[in-house]
Protein backbone atom coordinates (compact mmCIF):
# COMPACT_ATOMS: atom_id res chain seq x y z
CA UNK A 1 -27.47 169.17 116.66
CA UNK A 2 -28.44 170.21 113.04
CA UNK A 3 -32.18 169.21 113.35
CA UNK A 4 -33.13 170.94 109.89
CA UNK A 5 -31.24 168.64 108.26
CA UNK A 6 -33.50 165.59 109.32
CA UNK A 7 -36.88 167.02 108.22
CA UNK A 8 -38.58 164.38 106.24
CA UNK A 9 -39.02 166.76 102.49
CA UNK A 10 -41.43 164.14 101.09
CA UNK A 11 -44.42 165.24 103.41
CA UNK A 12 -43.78 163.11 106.08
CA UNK A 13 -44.90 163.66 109.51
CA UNK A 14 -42.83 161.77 111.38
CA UNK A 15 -39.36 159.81 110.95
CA UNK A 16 -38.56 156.31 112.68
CA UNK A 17 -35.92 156.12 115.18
CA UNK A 18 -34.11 153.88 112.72
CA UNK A 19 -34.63 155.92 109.60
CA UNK A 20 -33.43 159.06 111.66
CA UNK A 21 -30.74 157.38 112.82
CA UNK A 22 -28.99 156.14 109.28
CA UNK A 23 -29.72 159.71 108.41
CA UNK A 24 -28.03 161.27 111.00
CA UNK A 25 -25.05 158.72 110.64
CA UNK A 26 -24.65 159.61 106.95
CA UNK A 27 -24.65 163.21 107.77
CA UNK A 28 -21.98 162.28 110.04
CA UNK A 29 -19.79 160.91 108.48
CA UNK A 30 -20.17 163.40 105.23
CA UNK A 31 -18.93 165.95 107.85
CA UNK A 32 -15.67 163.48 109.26
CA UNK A 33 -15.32 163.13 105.27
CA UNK A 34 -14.91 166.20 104.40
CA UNK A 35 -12.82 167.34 107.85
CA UNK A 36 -10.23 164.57 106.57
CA UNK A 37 -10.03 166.28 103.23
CA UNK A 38 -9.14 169.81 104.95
CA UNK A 39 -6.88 168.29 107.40
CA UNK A 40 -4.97 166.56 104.86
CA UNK A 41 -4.79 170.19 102.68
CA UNK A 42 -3.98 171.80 105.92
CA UNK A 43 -0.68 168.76 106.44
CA UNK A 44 0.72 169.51 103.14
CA UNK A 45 0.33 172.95 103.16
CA UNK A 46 2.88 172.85 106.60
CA UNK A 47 4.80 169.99 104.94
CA UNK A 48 5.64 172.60 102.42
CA UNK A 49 6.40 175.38 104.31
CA UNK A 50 8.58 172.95 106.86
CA UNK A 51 10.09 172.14 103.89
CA UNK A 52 10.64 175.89 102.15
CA UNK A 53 12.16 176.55 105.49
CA UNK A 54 14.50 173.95 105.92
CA UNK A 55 15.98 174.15 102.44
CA UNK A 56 16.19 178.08 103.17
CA UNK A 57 17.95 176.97 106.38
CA UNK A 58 20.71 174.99 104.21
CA UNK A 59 21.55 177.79 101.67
């Protein structure tokens, strides 16, 4: 999927399977990390405005 982000930098010509593998699990899950941290910016930012409307709803 994102191949240039498994190139060996060290001069390497090849990677295991094993070594490619951990790498492309970090990656991963650096991705799912940071997806969680916008989808939980994203929730508050609608928990807020749920929140502005319903308090504009009672005034």
């Amino acid at each position: 999927m994102f191949p240039f982000f498994f190139v060996p930098c060290s001069g390497e010509k090849s990677m295991s399977a094993k070594s490619y593998k951990e790498r492309r699990l970090k990656f991963l899950q650096w991705i799912r990390d940071d997806l969680e941290t916008r989808l939980a910016g994203i929730n508050a930012a609608i928990a807020t405005l749920e929140r502005q409307l319903n308090q504009e709803e009672t005034t």
